[in-house]
Protein backbone atom coordinates (compact mmCIF):
# COMPACT_ATOMS: atom_id res chain seq x y z
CA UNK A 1 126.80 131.04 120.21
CA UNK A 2 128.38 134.12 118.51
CA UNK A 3 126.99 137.57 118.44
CA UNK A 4 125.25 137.18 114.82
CA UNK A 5 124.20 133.47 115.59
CA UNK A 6 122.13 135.42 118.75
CA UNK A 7 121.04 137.77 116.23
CA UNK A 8 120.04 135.22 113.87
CA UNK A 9 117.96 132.54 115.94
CA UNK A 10 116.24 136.21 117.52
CA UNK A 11 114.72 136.79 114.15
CA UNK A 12 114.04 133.06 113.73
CA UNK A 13 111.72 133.45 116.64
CA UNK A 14 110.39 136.53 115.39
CA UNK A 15 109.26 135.14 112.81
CA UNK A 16 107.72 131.98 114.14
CA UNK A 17 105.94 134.59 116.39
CA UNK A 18 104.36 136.59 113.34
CA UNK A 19 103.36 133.00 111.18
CA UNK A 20 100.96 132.69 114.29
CA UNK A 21 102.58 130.48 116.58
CA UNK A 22 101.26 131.43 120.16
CA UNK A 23 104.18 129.81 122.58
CA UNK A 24 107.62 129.91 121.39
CA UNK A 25 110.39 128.20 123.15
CA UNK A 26 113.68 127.30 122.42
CA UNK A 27 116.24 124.40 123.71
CA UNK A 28 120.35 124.28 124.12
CA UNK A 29 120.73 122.61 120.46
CA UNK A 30 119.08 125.35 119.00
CA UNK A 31 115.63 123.83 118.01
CA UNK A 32 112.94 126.51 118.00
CA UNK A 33 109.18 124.81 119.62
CA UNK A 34 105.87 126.37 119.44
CA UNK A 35 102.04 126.18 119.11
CA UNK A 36 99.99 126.35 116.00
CA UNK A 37 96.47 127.24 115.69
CA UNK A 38 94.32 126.82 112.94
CA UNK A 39 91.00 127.38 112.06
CA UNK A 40 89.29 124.19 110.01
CA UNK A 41 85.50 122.72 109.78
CA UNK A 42 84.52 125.79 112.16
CA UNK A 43 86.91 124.32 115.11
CA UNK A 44 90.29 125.62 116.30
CA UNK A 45 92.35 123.41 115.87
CA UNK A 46 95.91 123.03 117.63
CA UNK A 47 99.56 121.49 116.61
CA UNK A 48 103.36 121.39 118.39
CA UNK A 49 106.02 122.18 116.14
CA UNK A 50 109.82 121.78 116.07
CA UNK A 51 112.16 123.73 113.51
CA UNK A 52 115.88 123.84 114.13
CA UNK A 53 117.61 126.72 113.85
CA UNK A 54 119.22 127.96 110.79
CA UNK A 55 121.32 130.18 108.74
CA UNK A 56 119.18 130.93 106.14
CA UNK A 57 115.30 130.95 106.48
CA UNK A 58 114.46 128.88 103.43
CA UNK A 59 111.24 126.26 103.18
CA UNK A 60 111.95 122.84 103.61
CA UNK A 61 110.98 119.54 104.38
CA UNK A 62 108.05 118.98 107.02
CA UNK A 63 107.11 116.11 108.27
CA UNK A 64 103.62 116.05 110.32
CA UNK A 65 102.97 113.05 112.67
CA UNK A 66 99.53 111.96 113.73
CA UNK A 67 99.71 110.33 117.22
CA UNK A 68 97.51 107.47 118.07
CA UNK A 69 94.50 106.79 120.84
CA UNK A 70 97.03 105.18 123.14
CA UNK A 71 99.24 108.62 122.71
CA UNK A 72 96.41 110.57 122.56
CA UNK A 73 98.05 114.15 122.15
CA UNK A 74 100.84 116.15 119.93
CA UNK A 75 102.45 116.28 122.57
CA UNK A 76 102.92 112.52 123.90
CA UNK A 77 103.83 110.91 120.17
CA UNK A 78 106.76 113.91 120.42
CA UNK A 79 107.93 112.54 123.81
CA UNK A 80 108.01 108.78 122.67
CA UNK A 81 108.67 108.75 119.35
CA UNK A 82 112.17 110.40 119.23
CA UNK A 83 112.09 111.73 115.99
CA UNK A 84 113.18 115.19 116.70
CA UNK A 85 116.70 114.21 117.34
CA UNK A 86 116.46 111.78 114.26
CA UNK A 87 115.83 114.29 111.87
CA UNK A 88 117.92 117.49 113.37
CA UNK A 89 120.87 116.80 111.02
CA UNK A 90 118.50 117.35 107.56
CA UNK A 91 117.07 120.55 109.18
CA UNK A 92 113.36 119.15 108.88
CA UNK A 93 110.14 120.75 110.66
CA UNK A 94 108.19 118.01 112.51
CA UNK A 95 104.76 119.11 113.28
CA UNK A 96 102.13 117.04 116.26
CA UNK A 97 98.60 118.16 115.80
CA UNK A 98 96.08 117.40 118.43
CA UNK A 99 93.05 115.19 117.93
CA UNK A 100 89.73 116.22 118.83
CA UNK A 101 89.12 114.15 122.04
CA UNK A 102 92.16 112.16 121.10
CA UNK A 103 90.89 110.47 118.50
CA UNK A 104 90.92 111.00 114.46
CA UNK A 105 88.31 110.46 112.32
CA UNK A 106 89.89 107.70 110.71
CA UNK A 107 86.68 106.44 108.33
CA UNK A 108 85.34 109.23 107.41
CA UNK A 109 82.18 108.98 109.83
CA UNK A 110 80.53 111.34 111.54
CA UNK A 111 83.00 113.58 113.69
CA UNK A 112 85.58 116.57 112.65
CA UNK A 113 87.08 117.20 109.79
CA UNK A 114 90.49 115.83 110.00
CA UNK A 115 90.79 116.15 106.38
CA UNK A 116 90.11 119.62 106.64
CA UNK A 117 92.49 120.30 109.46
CA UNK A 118 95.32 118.42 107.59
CA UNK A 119 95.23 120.37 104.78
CA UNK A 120 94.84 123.72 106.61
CA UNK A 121 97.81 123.26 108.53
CA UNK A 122 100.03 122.23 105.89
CA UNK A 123 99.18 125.09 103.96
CA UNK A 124 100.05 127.68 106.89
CA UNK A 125 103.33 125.64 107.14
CA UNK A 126 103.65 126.64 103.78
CA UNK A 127 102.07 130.27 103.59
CA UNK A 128 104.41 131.13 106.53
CA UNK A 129 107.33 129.95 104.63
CA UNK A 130 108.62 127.34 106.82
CA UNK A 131 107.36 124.04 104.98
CA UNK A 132 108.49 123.34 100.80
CA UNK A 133 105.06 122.83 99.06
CA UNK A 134 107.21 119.96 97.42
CA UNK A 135 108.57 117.87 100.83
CA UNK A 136 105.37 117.50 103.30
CA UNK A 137 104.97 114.00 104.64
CA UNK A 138 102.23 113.04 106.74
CA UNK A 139 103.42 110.24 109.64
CA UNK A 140 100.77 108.68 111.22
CA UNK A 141 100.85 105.71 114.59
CA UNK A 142 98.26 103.37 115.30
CA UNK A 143 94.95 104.95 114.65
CA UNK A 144 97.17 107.52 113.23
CA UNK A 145 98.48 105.79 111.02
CA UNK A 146 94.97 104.93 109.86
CA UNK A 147 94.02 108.51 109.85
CA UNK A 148 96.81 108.83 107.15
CA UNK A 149 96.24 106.52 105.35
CA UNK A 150 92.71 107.88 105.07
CA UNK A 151 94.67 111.12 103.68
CA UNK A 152 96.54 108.83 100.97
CA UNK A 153 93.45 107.81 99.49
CA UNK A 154 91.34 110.23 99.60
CA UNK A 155 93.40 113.82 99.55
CA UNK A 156 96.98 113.49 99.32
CA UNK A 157 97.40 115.71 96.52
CA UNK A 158 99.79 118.55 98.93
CA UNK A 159 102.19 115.24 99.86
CA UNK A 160 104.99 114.02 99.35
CA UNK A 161 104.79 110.73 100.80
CA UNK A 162 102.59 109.00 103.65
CA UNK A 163 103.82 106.46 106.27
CA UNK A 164 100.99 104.19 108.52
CA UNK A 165 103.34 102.73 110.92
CA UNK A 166 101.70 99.63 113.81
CA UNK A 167 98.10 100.53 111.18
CA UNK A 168 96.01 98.74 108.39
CA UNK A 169 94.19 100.17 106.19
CA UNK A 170 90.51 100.11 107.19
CA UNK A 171 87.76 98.07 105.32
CA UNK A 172 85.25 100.61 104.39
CA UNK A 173 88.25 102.95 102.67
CA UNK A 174 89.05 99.94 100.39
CA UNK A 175 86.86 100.76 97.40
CA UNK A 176 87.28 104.86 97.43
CA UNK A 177 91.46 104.28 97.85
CA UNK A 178 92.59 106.02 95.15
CA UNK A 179 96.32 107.50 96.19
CA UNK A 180 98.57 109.56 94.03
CA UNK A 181 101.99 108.50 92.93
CA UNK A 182 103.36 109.35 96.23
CA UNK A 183 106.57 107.80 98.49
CA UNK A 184 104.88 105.48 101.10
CA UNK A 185 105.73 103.23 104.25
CA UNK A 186 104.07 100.63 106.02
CA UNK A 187 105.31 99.19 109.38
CA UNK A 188 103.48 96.55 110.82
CA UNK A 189 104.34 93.76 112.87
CA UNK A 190 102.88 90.24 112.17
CA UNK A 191 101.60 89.24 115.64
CA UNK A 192 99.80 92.79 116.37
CA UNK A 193 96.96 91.73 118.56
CA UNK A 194 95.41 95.00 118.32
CA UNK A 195 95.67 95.85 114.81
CA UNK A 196 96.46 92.27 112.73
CA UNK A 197 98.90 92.24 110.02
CA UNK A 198 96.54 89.99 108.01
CA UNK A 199 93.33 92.16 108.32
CA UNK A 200 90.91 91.57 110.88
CA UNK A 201 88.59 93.57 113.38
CA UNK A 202 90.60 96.10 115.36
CA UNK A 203 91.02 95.72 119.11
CA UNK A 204 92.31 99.22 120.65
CA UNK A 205 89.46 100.26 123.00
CA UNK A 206 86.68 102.79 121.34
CA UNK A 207 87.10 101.95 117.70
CA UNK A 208 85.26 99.74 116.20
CA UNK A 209 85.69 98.33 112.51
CA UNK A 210 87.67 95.83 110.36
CA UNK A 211 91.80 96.52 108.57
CA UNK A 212 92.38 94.85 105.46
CA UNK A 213 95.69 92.99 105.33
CA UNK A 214 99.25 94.65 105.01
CA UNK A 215 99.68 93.42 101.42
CA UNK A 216 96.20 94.38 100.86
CA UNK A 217 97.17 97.93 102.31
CA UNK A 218 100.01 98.43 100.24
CA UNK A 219 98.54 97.47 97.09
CA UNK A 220 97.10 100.49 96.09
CA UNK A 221 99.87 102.78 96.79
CA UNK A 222 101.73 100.17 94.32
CA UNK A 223 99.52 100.57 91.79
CA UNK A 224 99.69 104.56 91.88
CA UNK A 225 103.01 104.24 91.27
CA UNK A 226 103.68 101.18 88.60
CA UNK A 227 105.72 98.97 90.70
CA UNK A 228 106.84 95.46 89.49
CA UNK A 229 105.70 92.39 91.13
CA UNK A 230 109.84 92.28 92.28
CA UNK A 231 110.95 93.73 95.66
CA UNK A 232 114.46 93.86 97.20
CA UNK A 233 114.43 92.26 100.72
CA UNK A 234 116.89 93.77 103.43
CA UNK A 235 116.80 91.65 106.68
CA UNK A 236 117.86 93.96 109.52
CA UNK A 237 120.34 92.31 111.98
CA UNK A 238 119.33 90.40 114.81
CA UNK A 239 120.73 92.22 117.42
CA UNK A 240 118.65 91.60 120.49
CA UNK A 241 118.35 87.49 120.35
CA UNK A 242 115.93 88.01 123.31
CA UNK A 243 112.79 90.02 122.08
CA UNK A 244 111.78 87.33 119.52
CA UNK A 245 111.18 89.01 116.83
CA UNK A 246 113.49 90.45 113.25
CA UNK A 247 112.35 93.15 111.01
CA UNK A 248 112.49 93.17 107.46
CA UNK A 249 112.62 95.58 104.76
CA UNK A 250 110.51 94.99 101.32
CA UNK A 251 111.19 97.57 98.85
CA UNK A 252 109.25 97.40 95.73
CA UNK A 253 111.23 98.01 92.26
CA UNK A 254 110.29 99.64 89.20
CA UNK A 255 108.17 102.43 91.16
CA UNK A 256 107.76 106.42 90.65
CA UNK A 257 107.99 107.04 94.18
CA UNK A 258 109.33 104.62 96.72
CA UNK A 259 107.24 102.15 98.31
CA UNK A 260 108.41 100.40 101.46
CA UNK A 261 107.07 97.96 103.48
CA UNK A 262 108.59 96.86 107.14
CA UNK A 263 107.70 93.75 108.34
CA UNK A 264 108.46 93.08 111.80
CA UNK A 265 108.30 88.98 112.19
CA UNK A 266 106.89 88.19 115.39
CA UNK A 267 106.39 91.95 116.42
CA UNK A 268 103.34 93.18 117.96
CA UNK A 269 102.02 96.41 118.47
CA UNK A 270 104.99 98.28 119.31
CA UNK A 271 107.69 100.43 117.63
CA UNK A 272 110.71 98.72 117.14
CA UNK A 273 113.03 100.52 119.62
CA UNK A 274 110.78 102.67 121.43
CA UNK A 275 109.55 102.02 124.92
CA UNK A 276 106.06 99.57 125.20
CA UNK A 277 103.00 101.15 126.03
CA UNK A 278 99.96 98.97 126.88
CA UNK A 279 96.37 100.21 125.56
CA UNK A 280 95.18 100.66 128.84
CA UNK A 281 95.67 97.07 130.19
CA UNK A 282 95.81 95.28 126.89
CA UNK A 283 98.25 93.22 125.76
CA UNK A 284 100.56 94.69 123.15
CA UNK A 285 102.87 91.91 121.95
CA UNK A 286 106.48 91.57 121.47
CA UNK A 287 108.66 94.52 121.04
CA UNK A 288 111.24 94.48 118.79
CA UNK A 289 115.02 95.99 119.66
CA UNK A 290 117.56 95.52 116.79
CA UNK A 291 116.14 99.10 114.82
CA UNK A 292 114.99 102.32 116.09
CA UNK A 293 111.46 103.72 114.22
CA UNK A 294 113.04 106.94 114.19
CA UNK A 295 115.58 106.36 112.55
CA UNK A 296 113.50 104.27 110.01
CA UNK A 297 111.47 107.29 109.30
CA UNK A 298 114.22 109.58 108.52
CA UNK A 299 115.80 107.39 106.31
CA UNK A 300 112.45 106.58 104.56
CA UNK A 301 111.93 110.40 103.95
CA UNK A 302 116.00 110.95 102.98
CA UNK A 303 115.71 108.41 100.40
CA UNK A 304 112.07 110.10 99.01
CA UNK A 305 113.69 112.99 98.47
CA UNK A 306 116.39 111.86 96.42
C-alpha cells in the first residue's frame, strides 16, 4: 500500500469512527468492519458492517442481510453466507443486524419493532454518507427472508429491491401485501421440509404459522410492477450429478423492476453452494452444488441496478 493509499483508508476509518460505529477493524484486502448501533422502538439495536476501501468516499450501494433462527446473529449469516467476497469488486456495503433474541418479528405480532429498526438503520447508512438513498436492498434467509418480505409489503418505500431466499411469504401478510415497484428475488427449493415451496405450516423450531406458496409469494411483487404472464427460463448447469437436485432461473418480462424467481428442483432447505446446517437436529433436505447463493445475489442486485 503506498503512502497516500495509508493516508486514505486512515481517514476512511476516521470516518466510520465519527458515523458512530463503535469497533472498527480492518483486513489485508482492504475491507473496513465495524459495529453499528441504533436506537429504534426504545431498544438499542446492533448491526456488523463491511465497506471496502476506496478512493473516493462517495454513497453507494448497500445491501443489508437479515440472518435466520438457525443463524441466529449478524455475525453467523456473515460467516456462512460468503457474500462479502462476492460483492468486493462493485464496492458495495453489506450490513448484518442482530435480532432481538435471534429471532425477527416476522408477522407483525407482538415483539420489537423490526420495522422500526430497519428503517433506522438504513437511514444512518445514509445520513453518514456511506449508503445511496437510491441502491439499499434488504436480503433476508429463512425467517429472514420472511422478515423481508414483511418489509416488501408493508414499508419498502427506502428500497431498492428485496430478496427472501429458503422463505415464503407468511399467511396472515397475504391480504395487507401491498409492495412498491421494487427489484425482487425469491429462492426456494421445492422439497424444503421446513419451509414448503407450495405453502404449508412452517417447521423451524419456535415459529409457529402457515407460508403461502412460492408463486403465491411472488405474485404480488408482479403485480407492483406490471409483469406479463411470460418469463424467460435459464436452467443452470448440472454440475454436481450427485446432490439431486438443478436450479432454475424464472425471470418475469415486461416488468418495471426485475422480478426473479430461483427454483431449486429437488432442493431443500439449504443454499445452493453453501455448507448444510441442520435446525438443531432437523432434517434439512438436499443441498444443491452446481451455483453459489452469493454469487446469485450479486448478480441479482448488478442487474437491478442497471
Amino acid at each position: 500500500m503506498t503512502p497516500w493509499s495509508k493516508i486514505r483508508h486512515r481517514l476512511a476509518v476516521l470516518m466510520l469512527c465519527l458515523a458512530g460505529a463503535q469497533t472498527i477493524l480492518s483486513d489485508p484486502a482492504g475491507a473496513v468492519t465495524g459495529r453499528l448501533t441504533v436506537e429504534a422502538g426504545g431498544q438499542k439495536r446492533t448491526a456488523i458492517f463491511v465497506e471496502p476501501e476506496r478512493l473516493k468516499r462517495s454513497p453507494r450501494t448497500a445491501i443489508i442481510v437479515l440472518h435466520g433462527a438457525n443463524n441466529g446473529s449478524g455475525r453467523r449469516v456473515q460467516n456462512y453466507l460468503g457474500l462479502d467476497e462476492a460483492v468486493r469488486a462493485a464496492g458495495a456495503v453489506v450490513v448484518y443486524p442482530d435480532a432481538v433474541d435471534g429471532g425477527w418479528n416476522a408477522t407483525g405480532d407482538s415483539g420489537p419493532d423490526d420495522p422500526a429498526f430497519l428503517r433506522a438503520l438504513a437511514a444512518k447508512l445514509v445520513a453518514d454518507g456511506v449508503a445511496d438513498r437510491r441502491r439499499i436492498f434488504l436480503i433476508g434467509v429463512s425467517t429472514g427472508g420472511m422478515m423481508a418480505l414483511r418489509i416488501g409489503c408493508q414499508s419498502a418505500d427506502y428500497l431498492a429491491g428485496v430478496g427472501a431466499l429458503i422463505a415464503g411469504l407468511p399467511s396472515k401478510l397475504v391480504e395487507g401485501c401491498k409492495p412498491p415497484p421494487l427489484a425482487f428475488l425469491l429462492l426456494n427449493g421445492t422439497a424444503n421440509p421446513l419451509i414448503p415451496f407450495l405453502g404449508g405450516p412452517v417447521k423451524l423450531r419456535g415459529v409457529k404459522g402457515d407460508v403461502v406458496s412460492a408463486e403465491a409469494t411472488l405474485a404480488p411483487f408482479a403485480a407492483a410492477n406490471e409483469c406479463s404472464s411470460q418469463r424467460a427460463v435459464h436452467e443452470f448447469p448440472d454440475r454436481d450429478l450427485d446432490d439431486g437436485s438443478r436450479v432454475i432461473m424464472e425471470r418475469l418480462i415486461g416488468c418495471k423492476h426485475m422480478v426473479e424467481l430461483v427454483r431449486v428442483d429437488g432442493g431443500g432447505h439449504t443454499l445452493p453452494g453453501r455448507p448444510t446446517r441442520s435446525d438443531r437436529g432437523q432434517s434439512v433436505g438436499a443441498l444443491n452444488r452446481d451455483v453459489n447463493v452469493s454469487r446469485l445475489i450479486a448478480e441479482f442486485i448488478r442487474r437491478s441496478e442497471r
